[in-house]
C-alpha atoms as a PDB file:
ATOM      1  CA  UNK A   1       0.000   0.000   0.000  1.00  0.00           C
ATOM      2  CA  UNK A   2       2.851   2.341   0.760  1.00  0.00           C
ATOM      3  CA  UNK A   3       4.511   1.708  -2.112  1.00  0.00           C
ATOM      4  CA  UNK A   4       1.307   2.889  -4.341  1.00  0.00           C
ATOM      5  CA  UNK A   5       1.130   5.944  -2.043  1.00  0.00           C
ATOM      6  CA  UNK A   6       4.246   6.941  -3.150  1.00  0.00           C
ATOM      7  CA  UNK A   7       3.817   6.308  -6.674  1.00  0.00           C
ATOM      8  CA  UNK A   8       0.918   8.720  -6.937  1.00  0.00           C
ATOM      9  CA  UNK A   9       2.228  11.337  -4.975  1.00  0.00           C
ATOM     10  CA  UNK A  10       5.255  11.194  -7.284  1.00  0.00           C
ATOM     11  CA  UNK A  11       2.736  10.960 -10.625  1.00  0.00           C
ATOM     12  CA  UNK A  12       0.944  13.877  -8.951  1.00  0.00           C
ATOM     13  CA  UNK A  13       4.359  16.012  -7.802  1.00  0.00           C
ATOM     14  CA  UNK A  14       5.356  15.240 -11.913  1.00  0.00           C
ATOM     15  CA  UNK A  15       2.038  16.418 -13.475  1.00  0.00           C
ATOM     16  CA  UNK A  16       1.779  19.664 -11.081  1.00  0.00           C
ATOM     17  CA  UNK A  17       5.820  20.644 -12.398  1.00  0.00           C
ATOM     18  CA  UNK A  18       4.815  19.766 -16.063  1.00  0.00           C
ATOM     19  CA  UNK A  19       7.485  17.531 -16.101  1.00  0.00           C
ATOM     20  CA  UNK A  20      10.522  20.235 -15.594  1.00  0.00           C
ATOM     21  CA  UNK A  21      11.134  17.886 -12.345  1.00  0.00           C
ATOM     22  CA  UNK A  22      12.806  15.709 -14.962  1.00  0.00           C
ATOM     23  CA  UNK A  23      14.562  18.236 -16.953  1.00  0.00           C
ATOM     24  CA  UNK A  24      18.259  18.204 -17.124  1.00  0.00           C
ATOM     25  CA  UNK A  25      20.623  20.375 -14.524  1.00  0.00           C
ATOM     26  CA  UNK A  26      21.930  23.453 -15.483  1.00  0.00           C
ATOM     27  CA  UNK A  27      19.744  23.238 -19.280  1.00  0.00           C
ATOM     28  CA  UNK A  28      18.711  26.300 -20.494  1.00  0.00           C
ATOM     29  CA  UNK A  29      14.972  27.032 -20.893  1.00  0.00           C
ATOM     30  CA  UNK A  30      13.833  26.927 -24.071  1.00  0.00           C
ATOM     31  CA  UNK A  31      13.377  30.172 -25.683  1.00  0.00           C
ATOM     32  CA  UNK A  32       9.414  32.133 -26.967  1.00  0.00           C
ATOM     33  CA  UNK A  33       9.032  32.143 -30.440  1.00  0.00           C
ATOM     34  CA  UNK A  34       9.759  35.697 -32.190  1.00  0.00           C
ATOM     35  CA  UNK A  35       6.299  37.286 -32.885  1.00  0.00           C
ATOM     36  CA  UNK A  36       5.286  37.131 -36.719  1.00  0.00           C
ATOM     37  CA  UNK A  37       6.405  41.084 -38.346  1.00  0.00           C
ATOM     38  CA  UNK A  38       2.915  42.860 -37.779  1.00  0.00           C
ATOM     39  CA  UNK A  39       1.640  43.624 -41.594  1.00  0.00           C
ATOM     40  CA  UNK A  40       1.571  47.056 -43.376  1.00  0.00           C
ATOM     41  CA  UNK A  41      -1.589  47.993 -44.051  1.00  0.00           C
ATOM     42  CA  UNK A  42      -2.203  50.049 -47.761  1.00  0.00           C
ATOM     43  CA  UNK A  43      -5.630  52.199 -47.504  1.00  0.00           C
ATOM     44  CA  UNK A  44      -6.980  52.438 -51.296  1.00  0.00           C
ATOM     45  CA  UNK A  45      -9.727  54.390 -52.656  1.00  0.00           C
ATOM     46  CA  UNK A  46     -12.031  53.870 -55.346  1.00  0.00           C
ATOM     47  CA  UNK A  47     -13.651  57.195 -56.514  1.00  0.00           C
ATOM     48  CA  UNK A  48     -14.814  58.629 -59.698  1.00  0.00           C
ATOM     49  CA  UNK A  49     -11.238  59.052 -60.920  1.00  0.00           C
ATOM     50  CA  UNK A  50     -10.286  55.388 -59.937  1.00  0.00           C
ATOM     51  CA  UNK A  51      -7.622  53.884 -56.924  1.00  0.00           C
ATOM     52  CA  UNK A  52      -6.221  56.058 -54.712  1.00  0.00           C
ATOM     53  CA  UNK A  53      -3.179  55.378 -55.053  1.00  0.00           C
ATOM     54  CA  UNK A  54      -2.840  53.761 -58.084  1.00  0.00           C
ATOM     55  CA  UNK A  55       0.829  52.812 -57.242  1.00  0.00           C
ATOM     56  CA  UNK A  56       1.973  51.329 -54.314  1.00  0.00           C
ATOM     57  CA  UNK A  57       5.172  49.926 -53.021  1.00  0.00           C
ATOM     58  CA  UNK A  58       5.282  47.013 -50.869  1.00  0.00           C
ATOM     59  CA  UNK A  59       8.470  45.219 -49.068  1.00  0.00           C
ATOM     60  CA  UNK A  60       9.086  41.584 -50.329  1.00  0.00           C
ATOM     61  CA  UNK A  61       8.475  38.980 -48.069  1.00  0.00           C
ATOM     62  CA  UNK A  62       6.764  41.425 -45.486  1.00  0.00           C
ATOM     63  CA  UNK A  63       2.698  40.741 -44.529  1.00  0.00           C
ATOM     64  CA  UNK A  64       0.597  43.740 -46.194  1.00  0.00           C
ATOM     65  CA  UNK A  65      -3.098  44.410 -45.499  1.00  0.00           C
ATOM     66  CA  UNK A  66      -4.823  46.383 -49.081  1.00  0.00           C
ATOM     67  CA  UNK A  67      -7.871  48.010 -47.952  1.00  0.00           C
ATOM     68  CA  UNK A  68      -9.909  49.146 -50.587  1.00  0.00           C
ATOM     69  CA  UNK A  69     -12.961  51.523 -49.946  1.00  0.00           C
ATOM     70  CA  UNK A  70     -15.380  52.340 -52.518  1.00  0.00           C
ATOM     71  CA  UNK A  71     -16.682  55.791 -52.080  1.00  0.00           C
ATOM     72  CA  UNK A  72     -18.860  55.768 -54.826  1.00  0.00           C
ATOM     73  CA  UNK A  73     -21.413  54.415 -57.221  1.00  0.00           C
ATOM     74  CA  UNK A  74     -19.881  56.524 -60.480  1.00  0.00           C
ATOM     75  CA  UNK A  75     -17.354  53.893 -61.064  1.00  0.00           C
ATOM     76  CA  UNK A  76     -16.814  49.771 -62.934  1.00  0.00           C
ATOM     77  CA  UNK A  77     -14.584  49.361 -59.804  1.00  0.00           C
ATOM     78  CA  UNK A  78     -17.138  47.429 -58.061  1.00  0.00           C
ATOM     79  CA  UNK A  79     -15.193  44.633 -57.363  1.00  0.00           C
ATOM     80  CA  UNK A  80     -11.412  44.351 -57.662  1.00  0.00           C
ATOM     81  CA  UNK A  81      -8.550  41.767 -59.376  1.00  0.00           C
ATOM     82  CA  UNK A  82      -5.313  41.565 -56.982  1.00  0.00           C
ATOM     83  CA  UNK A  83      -2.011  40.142 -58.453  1.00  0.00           C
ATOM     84  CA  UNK A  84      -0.487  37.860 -55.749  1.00  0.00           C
ATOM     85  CA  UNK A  85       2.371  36.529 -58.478  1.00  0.00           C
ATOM     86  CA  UNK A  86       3.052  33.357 -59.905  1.00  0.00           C
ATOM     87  CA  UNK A  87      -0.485  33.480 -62.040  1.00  0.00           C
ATOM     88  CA  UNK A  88      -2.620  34.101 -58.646  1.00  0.00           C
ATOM     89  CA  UNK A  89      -4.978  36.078 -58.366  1.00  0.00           C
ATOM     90  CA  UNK A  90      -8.211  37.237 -55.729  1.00  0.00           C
ATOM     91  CA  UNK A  91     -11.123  38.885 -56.591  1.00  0.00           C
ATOM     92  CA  UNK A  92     -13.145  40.896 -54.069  1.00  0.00           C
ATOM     93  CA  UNK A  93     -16.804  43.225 -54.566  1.00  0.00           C
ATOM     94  CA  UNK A  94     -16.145  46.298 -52.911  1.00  0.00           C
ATOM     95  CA  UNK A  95     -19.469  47.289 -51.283  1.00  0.00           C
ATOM     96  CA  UNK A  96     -20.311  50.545 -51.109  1.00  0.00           C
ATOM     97  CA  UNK A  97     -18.615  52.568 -48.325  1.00  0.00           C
ATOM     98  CA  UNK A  98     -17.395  49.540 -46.818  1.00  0.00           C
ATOM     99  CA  UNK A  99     -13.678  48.158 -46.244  1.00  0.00           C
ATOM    100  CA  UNK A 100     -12.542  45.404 -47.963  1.00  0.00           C
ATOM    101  CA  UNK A 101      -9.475  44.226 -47.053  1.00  0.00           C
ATOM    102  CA  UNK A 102      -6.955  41.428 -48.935  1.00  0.00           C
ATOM    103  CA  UNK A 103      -3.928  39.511 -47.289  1.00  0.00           C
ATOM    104  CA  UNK A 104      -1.140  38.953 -48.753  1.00  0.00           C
ATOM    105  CA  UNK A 105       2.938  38.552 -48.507  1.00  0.00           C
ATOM    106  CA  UNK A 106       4.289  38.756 -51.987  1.00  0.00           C
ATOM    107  CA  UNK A 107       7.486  36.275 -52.520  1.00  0.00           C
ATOM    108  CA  UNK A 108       8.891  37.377 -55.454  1.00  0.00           C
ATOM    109  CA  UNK A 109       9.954  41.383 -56.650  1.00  0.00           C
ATOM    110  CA  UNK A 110       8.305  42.472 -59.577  1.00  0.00           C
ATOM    111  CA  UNK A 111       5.760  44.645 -60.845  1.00  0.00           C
ATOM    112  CA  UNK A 112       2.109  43.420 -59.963  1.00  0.00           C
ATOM    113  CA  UNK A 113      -1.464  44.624 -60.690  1.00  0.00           C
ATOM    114  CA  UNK A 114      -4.956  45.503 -59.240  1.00  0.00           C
ATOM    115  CA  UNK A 115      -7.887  46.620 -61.518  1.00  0.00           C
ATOM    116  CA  UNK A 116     -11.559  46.316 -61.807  1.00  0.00           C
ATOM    117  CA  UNK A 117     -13.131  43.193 -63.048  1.00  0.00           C
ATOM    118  CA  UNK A 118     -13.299  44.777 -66.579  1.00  0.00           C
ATOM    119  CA  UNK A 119      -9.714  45.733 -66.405  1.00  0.00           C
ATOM    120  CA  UNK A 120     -10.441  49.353 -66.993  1.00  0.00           C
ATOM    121  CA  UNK A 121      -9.786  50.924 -63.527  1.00  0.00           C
ATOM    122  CA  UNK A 122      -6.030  49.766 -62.503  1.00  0.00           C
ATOM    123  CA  UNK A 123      -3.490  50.222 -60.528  1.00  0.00           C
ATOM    124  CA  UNK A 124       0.499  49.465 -59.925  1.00  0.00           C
ATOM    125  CA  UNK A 125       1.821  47.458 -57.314  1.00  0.00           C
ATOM    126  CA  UNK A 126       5.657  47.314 -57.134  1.00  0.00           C
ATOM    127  CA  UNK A 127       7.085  44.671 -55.165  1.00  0.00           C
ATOM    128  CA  UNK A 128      10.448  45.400 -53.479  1.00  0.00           C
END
């Protein structure tokens, strides 16, 4: 009987410590992950006269945010066509007066596009 006493006080001492009972002497602890690079964010416009801006720059490899507003009806731009590279692409509506925003980290430096569906409304987006 003692003998199982002991055991579960020991399984019990081992699951309060999470284990680091066990760990070895003198190891160092293990270090926290670096956080992920927070993401630029790129505010665009669609009004009468089209994106604003209709070139951006952008840091390869780096997490960007585009969010597009559409501030009016007087426009194709309803939705919009993002170039991600390597022959992808999203396509988002863009509500009236509402944000609309696209994800992305670009891999490759190059020159990239976003336009309307009809591909008459565009824009420039220069990968660095």
């Amino acid at each position: 009987m003692r003998t199982s006493s002991r055991s579960l006080l020991l399984a019990a001492v081992l699951a309060f410590a999470g284990g680091s009972v066990l760990a070895r002497p003198g190891a160092a602890p293990p270090k926290p992950a670096a956080p992920a690079p927070a993401a630029q964010r790129i505010a665009i416009e669609v009004t009468r006269q089209g994106f604003t801006p209709d070139r951006i720059t952008v840091a390869k490899g780096q997490p960007v945010v585009l969010a597009f507003k559409r501030t009016t009806d007087k426009t194709c731009a309803k939705n919009v066509v993002v170039e991600l590279g390597d022959g992808k692409k999203v396509q988002k509506d863009l509500p009236l007066d509402q944000t609309v925003e696209i994800a992305a980290t670009f891999a490759k430096a190059g020159t990239l596009s976003y336009a309307c569906g009809m591909d008459m409304v565009t824009g420039v987006l220069t990968v660095q």
